[in-house]
N, C-alpha and C. Protein backbone atom coordinates (compact mmCIF):
# COMPACT_ATOMS: atom_id res chain seq x y z
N UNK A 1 -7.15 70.48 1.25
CA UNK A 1 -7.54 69.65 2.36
C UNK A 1 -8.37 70.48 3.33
N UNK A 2 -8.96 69.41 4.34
CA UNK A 2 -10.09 70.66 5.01
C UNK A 2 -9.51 70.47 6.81
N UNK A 3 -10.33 71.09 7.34
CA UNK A 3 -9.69 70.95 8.47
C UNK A 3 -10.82 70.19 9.58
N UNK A 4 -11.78 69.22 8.54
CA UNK A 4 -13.09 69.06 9.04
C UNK A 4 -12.48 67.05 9.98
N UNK A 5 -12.82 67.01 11.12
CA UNK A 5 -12.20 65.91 11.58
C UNK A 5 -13.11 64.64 10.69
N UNK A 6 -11.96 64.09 10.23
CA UNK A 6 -12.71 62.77 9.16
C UNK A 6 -13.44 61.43 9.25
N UNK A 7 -13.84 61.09 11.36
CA UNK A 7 -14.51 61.15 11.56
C UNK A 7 -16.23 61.27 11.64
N UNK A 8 -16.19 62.28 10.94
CA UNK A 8 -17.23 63.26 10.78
C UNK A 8 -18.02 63.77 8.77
N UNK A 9 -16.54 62.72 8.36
CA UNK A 9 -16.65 63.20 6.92
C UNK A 9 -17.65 62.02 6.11
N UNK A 10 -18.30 62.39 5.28
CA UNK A 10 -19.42 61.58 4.50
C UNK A 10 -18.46 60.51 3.85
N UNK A 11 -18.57 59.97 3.19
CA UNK A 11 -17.85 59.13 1.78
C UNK A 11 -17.20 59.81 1.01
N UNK A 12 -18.17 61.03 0.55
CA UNK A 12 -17.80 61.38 -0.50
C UNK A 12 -17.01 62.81 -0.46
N UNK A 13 -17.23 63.33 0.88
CA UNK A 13 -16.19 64.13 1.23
C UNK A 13 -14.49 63.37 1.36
N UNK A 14 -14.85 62.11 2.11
CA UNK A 14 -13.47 61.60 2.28
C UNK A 14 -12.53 61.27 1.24
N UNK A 15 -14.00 60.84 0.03
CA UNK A 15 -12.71 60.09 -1.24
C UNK A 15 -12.58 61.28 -2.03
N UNK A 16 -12.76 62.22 -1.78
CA UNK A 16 -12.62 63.60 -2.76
C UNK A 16 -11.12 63.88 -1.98
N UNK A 17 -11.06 64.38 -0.99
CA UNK A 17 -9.96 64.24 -0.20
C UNK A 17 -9.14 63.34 -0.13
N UNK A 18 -9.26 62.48 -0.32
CA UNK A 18 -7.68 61.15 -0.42
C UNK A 18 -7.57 61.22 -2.06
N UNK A 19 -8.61 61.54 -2.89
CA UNK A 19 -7.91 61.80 -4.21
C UNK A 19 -6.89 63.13 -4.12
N UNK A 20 -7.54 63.87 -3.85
CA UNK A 20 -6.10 65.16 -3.90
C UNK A 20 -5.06 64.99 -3.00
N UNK A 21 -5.47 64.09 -2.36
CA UNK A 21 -3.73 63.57 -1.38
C UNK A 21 -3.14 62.65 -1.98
N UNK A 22 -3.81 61.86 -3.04
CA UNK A 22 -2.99 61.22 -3.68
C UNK A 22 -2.25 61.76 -5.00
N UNK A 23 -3.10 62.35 -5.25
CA UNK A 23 -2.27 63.72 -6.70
C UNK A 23 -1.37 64.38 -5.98
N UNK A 24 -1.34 65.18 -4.65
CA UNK A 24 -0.01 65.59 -4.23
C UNK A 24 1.36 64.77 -4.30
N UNK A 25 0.60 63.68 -3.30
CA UNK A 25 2.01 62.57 -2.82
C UNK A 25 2.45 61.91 -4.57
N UNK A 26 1.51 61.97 -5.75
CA UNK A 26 1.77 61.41 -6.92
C UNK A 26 2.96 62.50 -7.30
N UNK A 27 2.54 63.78 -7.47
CA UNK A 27 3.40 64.57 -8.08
C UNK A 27 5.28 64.42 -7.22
N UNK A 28 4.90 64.38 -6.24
CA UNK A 28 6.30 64.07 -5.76
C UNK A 28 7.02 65.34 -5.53
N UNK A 29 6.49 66.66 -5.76
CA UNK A 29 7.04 67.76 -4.67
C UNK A 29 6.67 68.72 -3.49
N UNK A 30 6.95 67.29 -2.59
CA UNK A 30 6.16 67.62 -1.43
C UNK A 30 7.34 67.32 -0.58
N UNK A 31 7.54 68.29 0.36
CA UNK A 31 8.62 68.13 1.49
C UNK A 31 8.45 66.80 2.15
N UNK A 32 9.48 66.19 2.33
CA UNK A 32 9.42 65.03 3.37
C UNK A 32 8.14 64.59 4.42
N UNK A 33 8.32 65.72 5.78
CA UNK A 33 7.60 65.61 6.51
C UNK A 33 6.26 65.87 6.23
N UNK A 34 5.83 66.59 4.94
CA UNK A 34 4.65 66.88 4.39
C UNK A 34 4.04 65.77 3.88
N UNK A 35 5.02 65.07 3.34
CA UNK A 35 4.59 63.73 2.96
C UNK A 35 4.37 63.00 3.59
N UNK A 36 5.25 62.93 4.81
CA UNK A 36 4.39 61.62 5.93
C UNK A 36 2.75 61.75 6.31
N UNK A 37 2.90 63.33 6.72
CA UNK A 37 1.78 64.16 7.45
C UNK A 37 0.50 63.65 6.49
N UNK A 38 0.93 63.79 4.64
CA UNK A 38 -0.11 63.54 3.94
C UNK A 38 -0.31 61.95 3.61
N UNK A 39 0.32 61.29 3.96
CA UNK A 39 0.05 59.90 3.25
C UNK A 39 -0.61 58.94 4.94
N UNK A 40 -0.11 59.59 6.00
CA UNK A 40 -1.20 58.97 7.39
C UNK A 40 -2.79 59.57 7.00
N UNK A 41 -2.78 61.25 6.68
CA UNK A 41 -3.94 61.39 6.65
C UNK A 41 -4.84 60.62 5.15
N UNK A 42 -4.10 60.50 4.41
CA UNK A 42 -4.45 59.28 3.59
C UNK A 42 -5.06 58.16 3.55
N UNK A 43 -4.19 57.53 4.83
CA UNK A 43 -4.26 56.44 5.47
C UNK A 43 -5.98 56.12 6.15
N UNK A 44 -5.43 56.89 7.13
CA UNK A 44 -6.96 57.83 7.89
C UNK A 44 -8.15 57.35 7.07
N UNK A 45 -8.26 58.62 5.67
CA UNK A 45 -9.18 58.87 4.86
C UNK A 45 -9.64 57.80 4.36
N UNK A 46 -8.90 56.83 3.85
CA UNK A 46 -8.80 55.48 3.34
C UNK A 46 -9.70 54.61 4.01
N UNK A 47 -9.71 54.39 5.54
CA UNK A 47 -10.63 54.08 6.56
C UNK A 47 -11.38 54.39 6.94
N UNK A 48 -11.73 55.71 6.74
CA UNK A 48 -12.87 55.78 6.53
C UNK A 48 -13.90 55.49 5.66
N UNK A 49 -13.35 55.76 4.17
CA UNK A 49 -14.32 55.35 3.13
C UNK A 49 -14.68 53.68 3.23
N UNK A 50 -13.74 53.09 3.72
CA UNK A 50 -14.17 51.23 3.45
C UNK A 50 -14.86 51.11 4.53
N UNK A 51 -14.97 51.96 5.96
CA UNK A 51 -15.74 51.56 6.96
C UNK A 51 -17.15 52.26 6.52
N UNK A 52 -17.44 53.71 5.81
CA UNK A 52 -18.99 53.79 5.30
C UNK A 52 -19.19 53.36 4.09
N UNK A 53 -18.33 52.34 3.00
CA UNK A 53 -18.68 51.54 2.75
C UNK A 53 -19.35 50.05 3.48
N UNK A 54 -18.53 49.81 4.04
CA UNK A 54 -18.73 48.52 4.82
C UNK A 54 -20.24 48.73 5.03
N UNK A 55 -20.47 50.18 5.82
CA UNK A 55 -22.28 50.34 6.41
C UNK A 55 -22.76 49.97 5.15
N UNK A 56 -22.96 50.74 4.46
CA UNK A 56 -23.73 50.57 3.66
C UNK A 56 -24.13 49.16 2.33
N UNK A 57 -23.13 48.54 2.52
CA UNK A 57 -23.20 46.82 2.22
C UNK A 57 -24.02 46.30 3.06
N UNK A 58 -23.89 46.43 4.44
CA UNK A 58 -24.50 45.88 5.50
C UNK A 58 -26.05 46.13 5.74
N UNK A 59 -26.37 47.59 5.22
CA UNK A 59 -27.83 48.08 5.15
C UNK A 59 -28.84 47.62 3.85
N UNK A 60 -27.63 47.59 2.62
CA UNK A 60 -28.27 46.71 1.35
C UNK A 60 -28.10 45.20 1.72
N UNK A 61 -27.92 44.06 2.64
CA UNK A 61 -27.68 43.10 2.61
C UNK A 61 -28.94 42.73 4.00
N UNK A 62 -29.65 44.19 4.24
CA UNK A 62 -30.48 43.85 5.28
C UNK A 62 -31.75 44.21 4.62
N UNK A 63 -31.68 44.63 3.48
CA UNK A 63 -33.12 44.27 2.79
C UNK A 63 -33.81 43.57 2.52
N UNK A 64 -34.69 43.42 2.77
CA UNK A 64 -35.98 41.47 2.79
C UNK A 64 -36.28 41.84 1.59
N UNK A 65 -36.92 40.83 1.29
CA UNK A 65 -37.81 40.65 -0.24
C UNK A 65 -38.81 39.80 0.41
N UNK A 66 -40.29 40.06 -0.82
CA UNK A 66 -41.30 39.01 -0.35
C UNK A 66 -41.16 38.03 -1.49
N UNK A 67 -42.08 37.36 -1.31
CA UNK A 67 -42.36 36.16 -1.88
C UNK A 67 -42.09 36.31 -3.50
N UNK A 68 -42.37 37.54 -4.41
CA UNK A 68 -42.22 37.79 -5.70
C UNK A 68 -40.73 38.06 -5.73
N UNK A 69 -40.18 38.44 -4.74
CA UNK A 69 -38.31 39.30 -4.72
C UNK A 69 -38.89 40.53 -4.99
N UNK A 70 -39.73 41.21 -4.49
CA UNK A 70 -39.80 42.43 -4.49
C UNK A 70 -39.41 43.15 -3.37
N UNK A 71 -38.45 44.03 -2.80
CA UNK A 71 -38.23 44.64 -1.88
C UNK A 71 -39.42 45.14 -1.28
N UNK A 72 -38.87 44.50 0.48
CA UNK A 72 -40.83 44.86 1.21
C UNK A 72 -40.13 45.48 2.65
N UNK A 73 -38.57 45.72 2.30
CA UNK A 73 -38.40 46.59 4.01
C UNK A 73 -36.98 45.89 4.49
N UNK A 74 -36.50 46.57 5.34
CA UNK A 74 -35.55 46.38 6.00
C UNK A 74 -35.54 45.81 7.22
N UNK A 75 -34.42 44.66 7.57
CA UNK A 75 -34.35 44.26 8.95
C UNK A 75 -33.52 45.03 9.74
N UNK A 76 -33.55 45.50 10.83
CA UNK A 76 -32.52 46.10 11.58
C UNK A 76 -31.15 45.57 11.42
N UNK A 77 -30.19 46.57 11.62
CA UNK A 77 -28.84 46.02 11.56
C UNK A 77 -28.18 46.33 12.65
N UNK A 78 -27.66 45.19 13.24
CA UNK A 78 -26.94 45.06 14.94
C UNK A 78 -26.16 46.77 14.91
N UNK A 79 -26.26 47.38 15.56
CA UNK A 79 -24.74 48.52 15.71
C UNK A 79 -24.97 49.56 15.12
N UNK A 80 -25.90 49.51 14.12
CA UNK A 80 -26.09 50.84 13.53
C UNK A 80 -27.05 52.03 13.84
């Protein structure tokens, strides 16, 4: 695990990271409180990936097409 605030973490940093928190908490020898500690930051990680998913649905769903359906550009997206 890193000590990078997740926040701050790409996609693919995050789901690399909630996979090895889930192979820990899978294996099952993990102290109690280690386990809470790891399955919030889980949690965490988890929310993050569906929220830069979410962007990025939102940025492919703001692509125009012209008249052939050929991609001709993007409309702005509220928030981003």
């Amino acid at each position: 695990m890193t000590d990078k605030p997740i926040e701050e973490m790409s996609f693919e940093d995050a789901i690399r990271e909630l996979e090895q928190v889930v192979t820990q908490l899978d294996r099952g020898d993990v102290a109690l409180e280690d386990s809470i500690k790891l399955y919030e930051r889980g949690a965490a990680l988890k929310a993050r990936c569906e929220a830069k998913l979410k962007e990025a649905e939102e940025k492919v769903a703001q692509i125009t097409l012209d008249a052939n359906g050929q991609p001709k550009g993007a409309t702005p997206v509220e928030g981003l």
